[in-house]
PDB file of N, CA and C in Angstrom:
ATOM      1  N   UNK A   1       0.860  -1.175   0.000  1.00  0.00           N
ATOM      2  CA  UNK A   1       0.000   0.000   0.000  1.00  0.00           C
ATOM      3  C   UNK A   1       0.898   1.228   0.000  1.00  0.00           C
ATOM      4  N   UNK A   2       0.473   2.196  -0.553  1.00  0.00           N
ATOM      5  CA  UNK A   2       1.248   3.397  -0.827  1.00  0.00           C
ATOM      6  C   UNK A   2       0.522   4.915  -0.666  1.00  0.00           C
ATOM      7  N   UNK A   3       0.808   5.524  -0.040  1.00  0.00           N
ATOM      8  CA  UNK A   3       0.055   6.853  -0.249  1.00  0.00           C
ATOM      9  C   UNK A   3       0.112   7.795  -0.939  1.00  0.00           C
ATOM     10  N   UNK A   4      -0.576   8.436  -2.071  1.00  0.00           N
ATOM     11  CA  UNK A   4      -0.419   9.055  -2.757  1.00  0.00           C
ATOM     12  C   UNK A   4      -1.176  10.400  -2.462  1.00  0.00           C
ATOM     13  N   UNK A   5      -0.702  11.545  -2.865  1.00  0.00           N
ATOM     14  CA  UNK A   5      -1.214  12.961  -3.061  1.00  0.00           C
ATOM     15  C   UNK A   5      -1.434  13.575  -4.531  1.00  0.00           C
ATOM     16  N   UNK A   6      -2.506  13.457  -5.009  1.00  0.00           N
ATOM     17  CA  UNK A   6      -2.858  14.263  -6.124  1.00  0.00           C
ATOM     18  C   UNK A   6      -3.023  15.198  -5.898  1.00  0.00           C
ATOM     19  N   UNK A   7      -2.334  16.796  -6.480  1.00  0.00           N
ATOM     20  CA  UNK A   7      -2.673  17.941  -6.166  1.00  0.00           C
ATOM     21  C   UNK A   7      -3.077  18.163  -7.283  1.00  0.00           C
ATOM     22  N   UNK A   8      -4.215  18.801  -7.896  1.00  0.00           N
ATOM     23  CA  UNK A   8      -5.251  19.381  -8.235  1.00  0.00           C
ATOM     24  C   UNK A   8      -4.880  20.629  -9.138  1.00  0.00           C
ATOM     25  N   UNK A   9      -5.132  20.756 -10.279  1.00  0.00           N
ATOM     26  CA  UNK A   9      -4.722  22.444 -10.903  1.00  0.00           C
ATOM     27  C   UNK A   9      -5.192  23.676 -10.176  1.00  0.00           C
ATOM     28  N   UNK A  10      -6.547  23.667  -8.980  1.00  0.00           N
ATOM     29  CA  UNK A  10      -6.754  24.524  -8.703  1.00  0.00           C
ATOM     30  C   UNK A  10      -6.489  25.149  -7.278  1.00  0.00           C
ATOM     31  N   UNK A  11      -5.512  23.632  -6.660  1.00  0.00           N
ATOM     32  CA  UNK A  11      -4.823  24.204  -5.853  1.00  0.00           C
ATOM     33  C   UNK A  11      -4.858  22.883  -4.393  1.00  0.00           C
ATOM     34  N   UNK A  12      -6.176  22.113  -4.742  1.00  0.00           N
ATOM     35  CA  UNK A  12      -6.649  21.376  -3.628  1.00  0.00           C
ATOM     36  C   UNK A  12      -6.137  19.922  -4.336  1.00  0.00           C
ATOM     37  N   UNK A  13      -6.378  19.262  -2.824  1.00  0.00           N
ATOM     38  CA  UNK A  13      -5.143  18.130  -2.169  1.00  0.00           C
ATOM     39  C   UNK A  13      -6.105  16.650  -2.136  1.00  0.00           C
ATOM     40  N   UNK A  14      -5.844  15.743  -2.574  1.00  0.00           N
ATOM     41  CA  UNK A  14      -6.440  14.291  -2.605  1.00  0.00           C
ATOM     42  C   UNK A  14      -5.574  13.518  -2.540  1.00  0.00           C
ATOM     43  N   UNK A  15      -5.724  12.803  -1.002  1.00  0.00           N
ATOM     44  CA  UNK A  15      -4.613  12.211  -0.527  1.00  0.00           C
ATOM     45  C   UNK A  15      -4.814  10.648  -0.714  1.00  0.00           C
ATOM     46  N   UNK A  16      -4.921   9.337  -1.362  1.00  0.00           N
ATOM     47  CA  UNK A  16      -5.216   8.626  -1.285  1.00  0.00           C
ATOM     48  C   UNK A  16      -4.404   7.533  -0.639  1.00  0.00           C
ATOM     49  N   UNK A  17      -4.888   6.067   0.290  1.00  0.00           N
ATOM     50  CA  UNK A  17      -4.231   4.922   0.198  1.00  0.00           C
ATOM     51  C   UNK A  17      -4.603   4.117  -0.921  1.00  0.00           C
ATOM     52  N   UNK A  18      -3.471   3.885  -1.238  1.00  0.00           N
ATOM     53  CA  UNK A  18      -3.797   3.008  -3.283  1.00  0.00           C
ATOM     54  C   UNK A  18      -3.024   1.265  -2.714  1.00  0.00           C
ATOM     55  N   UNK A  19      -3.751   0.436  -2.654  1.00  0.00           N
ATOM     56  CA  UNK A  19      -3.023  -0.802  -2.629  1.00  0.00           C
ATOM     57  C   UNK A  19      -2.837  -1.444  -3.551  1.00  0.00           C
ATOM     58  N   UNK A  20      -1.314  -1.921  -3.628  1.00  0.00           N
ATOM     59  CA  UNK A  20      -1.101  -3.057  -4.247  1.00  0.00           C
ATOM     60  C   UNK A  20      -1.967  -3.987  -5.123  1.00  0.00           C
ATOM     61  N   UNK A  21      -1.593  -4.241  -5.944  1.00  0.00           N
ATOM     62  CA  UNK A  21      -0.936  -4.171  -7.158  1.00  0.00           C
ATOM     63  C   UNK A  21      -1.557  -3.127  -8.367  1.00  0.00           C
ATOM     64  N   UNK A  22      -2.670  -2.198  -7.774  1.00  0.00           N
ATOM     65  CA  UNK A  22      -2.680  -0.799  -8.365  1.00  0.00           C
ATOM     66  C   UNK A  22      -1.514   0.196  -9.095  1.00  0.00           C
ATOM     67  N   UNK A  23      -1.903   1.033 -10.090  1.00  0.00           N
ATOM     68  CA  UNK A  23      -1.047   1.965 -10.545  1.00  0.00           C
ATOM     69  C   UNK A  23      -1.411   3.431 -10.307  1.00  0.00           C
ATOM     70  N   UNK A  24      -0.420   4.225  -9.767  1.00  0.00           N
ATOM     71  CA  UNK A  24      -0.913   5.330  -9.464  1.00  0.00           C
ATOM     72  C   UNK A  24      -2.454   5.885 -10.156  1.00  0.00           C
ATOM     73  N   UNK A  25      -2.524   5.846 -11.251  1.00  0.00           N
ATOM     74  CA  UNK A  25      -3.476   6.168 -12.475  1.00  0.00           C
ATOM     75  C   UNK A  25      -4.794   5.216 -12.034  1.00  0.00           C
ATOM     76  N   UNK A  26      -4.367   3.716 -11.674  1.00  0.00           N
ATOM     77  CA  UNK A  26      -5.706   2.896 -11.564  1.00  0.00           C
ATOM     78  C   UNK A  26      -6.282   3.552  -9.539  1.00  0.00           C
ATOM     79  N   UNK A  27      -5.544   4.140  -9.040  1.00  0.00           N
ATOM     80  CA  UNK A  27      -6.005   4.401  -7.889  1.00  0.00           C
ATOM     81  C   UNK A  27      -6.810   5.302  -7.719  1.00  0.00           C
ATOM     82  N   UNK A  28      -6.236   6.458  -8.714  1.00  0.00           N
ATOM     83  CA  UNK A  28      -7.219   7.633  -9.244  1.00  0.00           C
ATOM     84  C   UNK A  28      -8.257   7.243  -9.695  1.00  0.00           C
ATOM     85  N   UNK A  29      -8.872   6.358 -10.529  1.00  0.00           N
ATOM     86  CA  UNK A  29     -10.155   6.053 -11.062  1.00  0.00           C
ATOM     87  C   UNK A  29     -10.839   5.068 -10.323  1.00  0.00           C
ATOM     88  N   UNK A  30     -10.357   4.048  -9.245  1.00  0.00           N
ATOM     89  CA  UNK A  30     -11.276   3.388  -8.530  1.00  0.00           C
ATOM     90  C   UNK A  30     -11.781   4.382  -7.536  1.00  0.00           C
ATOM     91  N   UNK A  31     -10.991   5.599  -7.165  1.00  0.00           N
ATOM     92  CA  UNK A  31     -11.340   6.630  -6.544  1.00  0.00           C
ATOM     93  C   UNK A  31     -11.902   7.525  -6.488  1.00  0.00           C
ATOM     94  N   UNK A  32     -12.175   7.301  -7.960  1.00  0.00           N
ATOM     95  CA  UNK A  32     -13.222   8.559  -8.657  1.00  0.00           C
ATOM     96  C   UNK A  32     -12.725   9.911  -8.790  1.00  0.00           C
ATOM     97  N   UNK A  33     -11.413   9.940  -8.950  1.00  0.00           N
ATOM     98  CA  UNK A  33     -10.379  11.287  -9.064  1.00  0.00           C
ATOM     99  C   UNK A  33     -10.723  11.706 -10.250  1.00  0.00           C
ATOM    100  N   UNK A  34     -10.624  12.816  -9.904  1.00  0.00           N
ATOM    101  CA  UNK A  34     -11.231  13.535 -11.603  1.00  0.00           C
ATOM    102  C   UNK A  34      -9.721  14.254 -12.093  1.00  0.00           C
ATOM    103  N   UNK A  35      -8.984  14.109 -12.891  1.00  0.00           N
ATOM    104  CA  UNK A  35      -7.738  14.802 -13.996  1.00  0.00           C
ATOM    105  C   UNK A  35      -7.626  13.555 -14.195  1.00  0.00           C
ATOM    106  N   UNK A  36      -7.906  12.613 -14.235  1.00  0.00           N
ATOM    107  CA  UNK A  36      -6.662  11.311 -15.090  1.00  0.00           C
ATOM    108  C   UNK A  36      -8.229  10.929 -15.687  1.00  0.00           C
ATOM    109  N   UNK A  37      -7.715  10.758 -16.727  1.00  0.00           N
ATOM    110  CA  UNK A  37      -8.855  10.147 -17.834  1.00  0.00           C
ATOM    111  C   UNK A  37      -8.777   8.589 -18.130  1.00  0.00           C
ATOM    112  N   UNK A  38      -7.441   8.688 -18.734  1.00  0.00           N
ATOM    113  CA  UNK A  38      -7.365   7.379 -19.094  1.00  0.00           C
ATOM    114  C   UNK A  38      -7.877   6.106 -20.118  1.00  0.00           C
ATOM    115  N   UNK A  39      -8.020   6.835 -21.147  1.00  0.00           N
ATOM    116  CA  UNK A  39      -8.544   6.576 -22.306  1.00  0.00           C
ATOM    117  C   UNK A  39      -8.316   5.268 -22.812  1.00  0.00           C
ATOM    118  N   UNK A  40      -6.839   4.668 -22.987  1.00  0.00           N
ATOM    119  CA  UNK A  40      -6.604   3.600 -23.087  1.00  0.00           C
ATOM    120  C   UNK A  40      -6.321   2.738 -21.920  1.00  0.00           C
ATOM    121  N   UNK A  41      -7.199   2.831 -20.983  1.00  0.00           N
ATOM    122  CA  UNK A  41      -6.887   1.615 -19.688  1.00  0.00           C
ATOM    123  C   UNK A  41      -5.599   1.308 -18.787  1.00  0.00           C
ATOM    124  N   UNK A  42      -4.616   1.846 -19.152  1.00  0.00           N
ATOM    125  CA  UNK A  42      -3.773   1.637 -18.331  1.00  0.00           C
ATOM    126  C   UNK A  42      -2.580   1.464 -19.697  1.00  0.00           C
ATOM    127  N   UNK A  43      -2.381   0.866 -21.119  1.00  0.00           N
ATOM    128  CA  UNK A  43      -1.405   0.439 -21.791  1.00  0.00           C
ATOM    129  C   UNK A  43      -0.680   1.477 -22.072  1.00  0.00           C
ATOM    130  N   UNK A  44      -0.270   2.384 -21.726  1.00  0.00           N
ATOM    131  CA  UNK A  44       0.775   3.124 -22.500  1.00  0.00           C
ATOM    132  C   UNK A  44       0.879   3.800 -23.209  1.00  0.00           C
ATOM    133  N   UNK A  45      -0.771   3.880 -24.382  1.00  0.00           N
ATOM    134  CA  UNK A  45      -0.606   4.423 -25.547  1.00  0.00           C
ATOM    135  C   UNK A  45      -1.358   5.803 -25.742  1.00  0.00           C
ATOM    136  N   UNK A  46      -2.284   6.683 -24.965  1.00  0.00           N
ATOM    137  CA  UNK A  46      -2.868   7.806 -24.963  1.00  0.00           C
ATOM    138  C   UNK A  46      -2.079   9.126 -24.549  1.00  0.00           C
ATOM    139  N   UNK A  47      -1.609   8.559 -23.251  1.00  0.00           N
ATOM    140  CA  UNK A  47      -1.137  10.037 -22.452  1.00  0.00           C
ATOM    141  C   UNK A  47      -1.993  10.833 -21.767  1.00  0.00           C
ATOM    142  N   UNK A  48      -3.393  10.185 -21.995  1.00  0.00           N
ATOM    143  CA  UNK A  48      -4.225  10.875 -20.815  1.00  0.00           C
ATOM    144  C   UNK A  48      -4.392  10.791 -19.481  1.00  0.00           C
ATOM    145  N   UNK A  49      -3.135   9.884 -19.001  1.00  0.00           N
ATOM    146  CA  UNK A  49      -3.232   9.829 -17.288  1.00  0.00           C
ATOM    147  C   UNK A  49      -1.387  10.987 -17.120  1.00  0.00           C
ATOM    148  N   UNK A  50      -1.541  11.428 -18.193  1.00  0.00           N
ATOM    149  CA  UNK A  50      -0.481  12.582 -17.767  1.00  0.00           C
ATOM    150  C   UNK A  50       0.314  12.852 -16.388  1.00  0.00           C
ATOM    151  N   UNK A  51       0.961  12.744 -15.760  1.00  0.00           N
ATOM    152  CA  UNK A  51       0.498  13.456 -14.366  1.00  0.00           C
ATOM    153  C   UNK A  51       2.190  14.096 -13.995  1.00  0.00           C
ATOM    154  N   UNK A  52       2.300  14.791 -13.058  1.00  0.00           N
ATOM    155  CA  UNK A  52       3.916  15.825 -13.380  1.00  0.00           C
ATOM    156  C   UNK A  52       4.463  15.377 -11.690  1.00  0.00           C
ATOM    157  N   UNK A  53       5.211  14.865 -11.566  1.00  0.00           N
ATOM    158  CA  UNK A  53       5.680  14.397 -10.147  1.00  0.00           C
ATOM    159  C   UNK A  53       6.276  15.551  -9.631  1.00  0.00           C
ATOM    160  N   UNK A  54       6.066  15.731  -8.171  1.00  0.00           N
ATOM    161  CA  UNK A  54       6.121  16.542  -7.120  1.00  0.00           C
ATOM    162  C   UNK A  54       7.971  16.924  -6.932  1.00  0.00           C
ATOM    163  N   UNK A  55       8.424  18.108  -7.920  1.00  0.00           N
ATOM    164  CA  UNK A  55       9.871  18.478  -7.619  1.00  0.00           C
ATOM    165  C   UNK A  55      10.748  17.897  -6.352  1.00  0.00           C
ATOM    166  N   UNK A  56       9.252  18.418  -5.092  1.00  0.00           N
ATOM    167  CA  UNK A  56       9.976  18.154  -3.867  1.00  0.00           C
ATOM    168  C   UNK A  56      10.070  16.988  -3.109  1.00  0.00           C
ATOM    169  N   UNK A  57       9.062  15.875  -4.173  1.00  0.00           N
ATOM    170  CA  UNK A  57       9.020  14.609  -3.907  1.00  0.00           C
ATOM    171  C   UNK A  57      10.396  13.997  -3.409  1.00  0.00           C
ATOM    172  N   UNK A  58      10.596  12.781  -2.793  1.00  0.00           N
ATOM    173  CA  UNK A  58      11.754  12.210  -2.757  1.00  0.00           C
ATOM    174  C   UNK A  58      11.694  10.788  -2.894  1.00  0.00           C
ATOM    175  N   UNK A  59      10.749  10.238  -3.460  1.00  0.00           N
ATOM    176  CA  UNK A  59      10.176   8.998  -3.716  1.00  0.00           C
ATOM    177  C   UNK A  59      10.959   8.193  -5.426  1.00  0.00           C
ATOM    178  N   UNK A  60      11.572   7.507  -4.657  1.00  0.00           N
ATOM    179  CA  UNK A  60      12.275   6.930  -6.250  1.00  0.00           C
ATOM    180  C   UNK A  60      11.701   6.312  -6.994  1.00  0.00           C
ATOM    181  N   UNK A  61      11.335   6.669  -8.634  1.00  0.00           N
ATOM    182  CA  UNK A  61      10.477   6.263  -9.475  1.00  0.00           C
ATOM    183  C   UNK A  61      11.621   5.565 -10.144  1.00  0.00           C
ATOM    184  N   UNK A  62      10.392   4.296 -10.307  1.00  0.00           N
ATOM    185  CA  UNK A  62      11.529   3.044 -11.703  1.00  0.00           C
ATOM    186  C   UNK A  62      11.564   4.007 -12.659  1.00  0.00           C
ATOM    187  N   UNK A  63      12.373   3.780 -13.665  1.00  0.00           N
ATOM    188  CA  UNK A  63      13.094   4.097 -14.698  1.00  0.00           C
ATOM    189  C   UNK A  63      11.992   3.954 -15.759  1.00  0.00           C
ATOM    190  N   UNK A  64      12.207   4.839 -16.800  1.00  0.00           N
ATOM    191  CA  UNK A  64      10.946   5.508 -17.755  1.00  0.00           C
ATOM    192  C   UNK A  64      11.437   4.237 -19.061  1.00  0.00           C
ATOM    193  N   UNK A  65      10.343   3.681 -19.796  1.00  0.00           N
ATOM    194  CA  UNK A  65      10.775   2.572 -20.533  1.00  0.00           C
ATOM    195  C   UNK A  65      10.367   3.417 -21.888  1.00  0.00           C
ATOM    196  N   UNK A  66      10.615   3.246 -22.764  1.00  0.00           N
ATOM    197  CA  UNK A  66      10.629   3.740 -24.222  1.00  0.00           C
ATOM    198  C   UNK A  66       9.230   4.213 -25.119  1.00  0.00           C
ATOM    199  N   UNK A  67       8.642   3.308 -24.385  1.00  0.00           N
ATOM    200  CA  UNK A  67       7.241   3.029 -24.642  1.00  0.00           C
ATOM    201  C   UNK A  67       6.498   5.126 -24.162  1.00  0.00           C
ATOM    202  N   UNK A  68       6.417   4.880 -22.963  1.00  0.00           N
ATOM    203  CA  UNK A  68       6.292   5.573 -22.150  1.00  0.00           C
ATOM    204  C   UNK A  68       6.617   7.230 -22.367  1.00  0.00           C
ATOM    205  N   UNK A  69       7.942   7.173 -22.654  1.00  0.00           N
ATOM    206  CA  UNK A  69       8.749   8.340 -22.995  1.00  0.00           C
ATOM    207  C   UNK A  69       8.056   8.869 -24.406  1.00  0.00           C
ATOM    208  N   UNK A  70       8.156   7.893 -25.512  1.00  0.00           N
ATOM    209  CA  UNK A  70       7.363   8.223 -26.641  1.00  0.00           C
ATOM    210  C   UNK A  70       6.201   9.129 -26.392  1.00  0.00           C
ATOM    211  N   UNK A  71       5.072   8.300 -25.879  1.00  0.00           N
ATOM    212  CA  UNK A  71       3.681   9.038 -25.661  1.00  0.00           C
ATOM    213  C   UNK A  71       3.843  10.091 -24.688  1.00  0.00           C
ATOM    214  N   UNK A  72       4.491  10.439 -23.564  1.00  0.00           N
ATOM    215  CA  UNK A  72       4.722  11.937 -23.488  1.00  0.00           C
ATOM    216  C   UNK A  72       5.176  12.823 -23.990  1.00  0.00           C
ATOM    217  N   UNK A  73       5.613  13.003 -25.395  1.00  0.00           N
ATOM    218  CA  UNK A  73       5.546  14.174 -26.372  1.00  0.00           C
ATOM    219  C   UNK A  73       4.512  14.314 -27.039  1.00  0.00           C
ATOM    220  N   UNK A  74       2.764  13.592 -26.645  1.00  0.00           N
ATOM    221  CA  UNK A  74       1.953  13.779 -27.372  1.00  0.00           C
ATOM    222  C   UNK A  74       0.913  13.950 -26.545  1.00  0.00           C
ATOM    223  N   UNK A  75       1.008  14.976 -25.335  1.00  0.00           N
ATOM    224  CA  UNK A  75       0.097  14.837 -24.091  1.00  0.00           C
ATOM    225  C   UNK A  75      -0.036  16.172 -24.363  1.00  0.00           C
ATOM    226  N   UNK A  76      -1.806  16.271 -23.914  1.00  0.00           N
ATOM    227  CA  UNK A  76      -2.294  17.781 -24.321  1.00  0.00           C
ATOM    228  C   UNK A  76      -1.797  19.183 -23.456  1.00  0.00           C
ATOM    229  N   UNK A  77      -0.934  18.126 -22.302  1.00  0.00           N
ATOM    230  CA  UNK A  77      -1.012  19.486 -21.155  1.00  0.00           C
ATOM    231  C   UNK A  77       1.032  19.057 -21.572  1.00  0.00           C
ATOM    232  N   UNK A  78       1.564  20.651 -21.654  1.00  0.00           N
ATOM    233  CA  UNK A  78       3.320  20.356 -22.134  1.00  0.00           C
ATOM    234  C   UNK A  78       3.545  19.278 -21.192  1.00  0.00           C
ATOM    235  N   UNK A  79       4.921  18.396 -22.099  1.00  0.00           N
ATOM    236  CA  UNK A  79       5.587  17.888 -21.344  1.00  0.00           C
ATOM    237  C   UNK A  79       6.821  18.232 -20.635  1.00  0.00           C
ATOM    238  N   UNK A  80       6.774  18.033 -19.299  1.00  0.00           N
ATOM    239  CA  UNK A  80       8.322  18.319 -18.553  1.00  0.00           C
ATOM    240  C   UNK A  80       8.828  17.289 -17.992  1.00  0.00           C
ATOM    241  N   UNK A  81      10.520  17.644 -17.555  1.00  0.00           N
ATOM    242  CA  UNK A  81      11.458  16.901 -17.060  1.00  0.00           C
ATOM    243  C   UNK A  81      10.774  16.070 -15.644  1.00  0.00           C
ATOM    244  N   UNK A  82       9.589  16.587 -14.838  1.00  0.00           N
ATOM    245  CA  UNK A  82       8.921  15.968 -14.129  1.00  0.00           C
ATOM    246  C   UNK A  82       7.654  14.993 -14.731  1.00  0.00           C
ATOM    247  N   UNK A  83       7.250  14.881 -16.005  1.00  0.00           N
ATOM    248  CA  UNK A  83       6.290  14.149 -16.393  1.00  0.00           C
ATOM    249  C   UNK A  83       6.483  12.481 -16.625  1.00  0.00           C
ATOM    250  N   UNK A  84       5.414  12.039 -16.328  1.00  0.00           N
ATOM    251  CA  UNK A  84       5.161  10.601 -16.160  1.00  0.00           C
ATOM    252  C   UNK A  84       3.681  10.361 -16.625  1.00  0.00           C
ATOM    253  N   UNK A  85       3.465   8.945 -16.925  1.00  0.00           N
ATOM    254  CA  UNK A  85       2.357   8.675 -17.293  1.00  0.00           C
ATOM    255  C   UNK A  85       1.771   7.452 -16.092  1.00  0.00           C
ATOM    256  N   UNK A  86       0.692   8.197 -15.294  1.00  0.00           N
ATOM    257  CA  UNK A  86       0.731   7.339 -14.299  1.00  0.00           C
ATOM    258  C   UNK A  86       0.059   6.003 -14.067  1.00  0.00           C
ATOM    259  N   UNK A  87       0.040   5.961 -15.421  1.00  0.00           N
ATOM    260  CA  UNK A  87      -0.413   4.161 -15.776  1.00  0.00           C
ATOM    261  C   UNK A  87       1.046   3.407 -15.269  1.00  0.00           C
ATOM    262  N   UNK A  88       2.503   3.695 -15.854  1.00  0.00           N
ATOM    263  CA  UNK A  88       3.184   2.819 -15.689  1.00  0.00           C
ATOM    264  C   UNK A  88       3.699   3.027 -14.422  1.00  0.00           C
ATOM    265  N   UNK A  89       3.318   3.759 -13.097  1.00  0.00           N
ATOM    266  CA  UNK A  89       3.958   3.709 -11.845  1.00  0.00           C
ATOM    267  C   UNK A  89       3.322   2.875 -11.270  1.00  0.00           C
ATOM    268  N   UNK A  90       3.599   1.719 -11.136  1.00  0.00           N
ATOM    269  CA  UNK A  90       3.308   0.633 -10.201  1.00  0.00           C
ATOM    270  C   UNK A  90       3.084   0.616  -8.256  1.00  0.00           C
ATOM    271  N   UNK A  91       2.388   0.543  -8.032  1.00  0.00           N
ATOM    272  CA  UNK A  91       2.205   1.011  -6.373  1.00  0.00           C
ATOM    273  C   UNK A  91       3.170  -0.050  -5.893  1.00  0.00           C
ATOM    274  N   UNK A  92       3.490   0.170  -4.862  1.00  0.00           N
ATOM    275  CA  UNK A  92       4.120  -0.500  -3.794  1.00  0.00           C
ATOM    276  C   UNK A  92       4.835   0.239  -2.652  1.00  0.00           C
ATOM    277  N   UNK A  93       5.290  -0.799  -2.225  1.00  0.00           N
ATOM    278  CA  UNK A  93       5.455   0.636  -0.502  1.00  0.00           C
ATOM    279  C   UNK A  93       6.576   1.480  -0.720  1.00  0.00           C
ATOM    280  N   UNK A  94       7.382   1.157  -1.930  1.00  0.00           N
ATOM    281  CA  UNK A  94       8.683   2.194  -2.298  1.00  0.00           C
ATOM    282  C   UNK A  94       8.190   3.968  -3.104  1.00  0.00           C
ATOM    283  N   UNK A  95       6.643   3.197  -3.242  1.00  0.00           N
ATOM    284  CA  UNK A  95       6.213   4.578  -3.681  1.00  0.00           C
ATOM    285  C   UNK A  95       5.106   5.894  -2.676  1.00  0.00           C
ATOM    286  N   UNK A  96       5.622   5.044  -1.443  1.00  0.00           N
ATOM    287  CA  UNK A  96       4.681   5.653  -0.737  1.00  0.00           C
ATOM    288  C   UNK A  96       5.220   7.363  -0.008  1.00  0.00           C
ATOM    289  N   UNK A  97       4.241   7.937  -0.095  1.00  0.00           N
ATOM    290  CA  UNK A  97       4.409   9.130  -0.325  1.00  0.00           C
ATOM    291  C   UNK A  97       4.426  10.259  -1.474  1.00  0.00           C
ATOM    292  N   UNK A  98       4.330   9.310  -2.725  1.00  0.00           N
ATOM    293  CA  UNK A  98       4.695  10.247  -4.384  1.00  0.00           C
ATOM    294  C   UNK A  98       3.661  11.303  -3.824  1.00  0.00           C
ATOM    295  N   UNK A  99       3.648  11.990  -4.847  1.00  0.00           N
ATOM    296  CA  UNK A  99       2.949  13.904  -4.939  1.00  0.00           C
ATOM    297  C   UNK A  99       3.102  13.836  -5.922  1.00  0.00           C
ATOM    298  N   UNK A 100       2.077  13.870  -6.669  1.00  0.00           N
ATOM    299  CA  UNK A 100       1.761  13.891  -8.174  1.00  0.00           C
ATOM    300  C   UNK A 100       1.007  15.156  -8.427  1.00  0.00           C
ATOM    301  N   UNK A 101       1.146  16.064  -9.530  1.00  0.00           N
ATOM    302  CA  UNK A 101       0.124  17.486  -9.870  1.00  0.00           C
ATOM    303  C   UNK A 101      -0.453  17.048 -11.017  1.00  0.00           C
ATOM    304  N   UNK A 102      -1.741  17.244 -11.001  1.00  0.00           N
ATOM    305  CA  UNK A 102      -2.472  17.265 -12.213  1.00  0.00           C
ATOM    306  C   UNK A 102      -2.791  18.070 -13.025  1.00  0.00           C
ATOM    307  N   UNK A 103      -2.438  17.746 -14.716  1.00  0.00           N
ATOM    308  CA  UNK A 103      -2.485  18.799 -15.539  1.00  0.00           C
ATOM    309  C   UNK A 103      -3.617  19.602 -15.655  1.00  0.00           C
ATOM    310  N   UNK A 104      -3.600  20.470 -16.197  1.00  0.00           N
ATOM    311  CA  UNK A 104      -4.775  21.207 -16.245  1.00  0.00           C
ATOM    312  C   UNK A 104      -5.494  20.998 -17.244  1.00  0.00           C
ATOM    313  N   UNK A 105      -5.350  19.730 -18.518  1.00  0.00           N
ATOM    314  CA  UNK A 105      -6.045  18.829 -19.071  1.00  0.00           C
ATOM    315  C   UNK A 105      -5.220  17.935 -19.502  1.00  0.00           C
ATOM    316  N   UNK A 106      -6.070  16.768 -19.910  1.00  0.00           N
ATOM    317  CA  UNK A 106      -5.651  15.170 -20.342  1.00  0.00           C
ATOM    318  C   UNK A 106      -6.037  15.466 -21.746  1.00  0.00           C
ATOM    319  N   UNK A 107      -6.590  16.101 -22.258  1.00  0.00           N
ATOM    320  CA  UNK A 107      -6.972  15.766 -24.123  1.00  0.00           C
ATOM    321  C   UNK A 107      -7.422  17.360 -24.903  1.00  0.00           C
TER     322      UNK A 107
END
């Protein structure tokens, strides 16, 4: 289990417990979080679970796979050196604590 913080474009805070074997992105939608869309289910290929990890985070994210990297140059909200697609962050207790910001749109 992992705790996550979605902060919100307009300023407000959604703190969730996401368990295992959830992805940041699938925790948001069993949760009924509104910025992650998620168009294609979780595979990799939309970019609508966008989401920009927390500068001041200190939570070590696995390594960005090719797949991944691709479809964030085609996400409606810019991409930055903090962006991730939070389909491929896998929960577990190494991610507990992430701070994720949500774009100010998915499409």
């Amino acid at each position: 289990m992992a705790r996550i913080t979605y902060k919100h474009p307009n300023g407000t805070e959604t703190v969730l417990e996401v368990p295992a074997p959830n992805t940041v992105m699938r925790g948001a939608k069993i949760n009924n979080l509104e910025g992650i869309e998620a168009q294609c289910g979780g595979s990799a290929q939309c970019g609508t679970c966008h989401v920009y990890i927390d500068e001041a985070c200190t939570v070590r994210l696995p390594e960005m796979a090719d797949d991944e990297d691709e479809v964030l140059y085609g996400t409606a909200s810019p991409r930055r050196d903090s962006s991730r697609l939070s389909c491929q962050l896998q929960i577990s207790d190494a991610l507990d604590g992430l701070v994720v910001h949500l774009p100010e749109r998915q499409s």
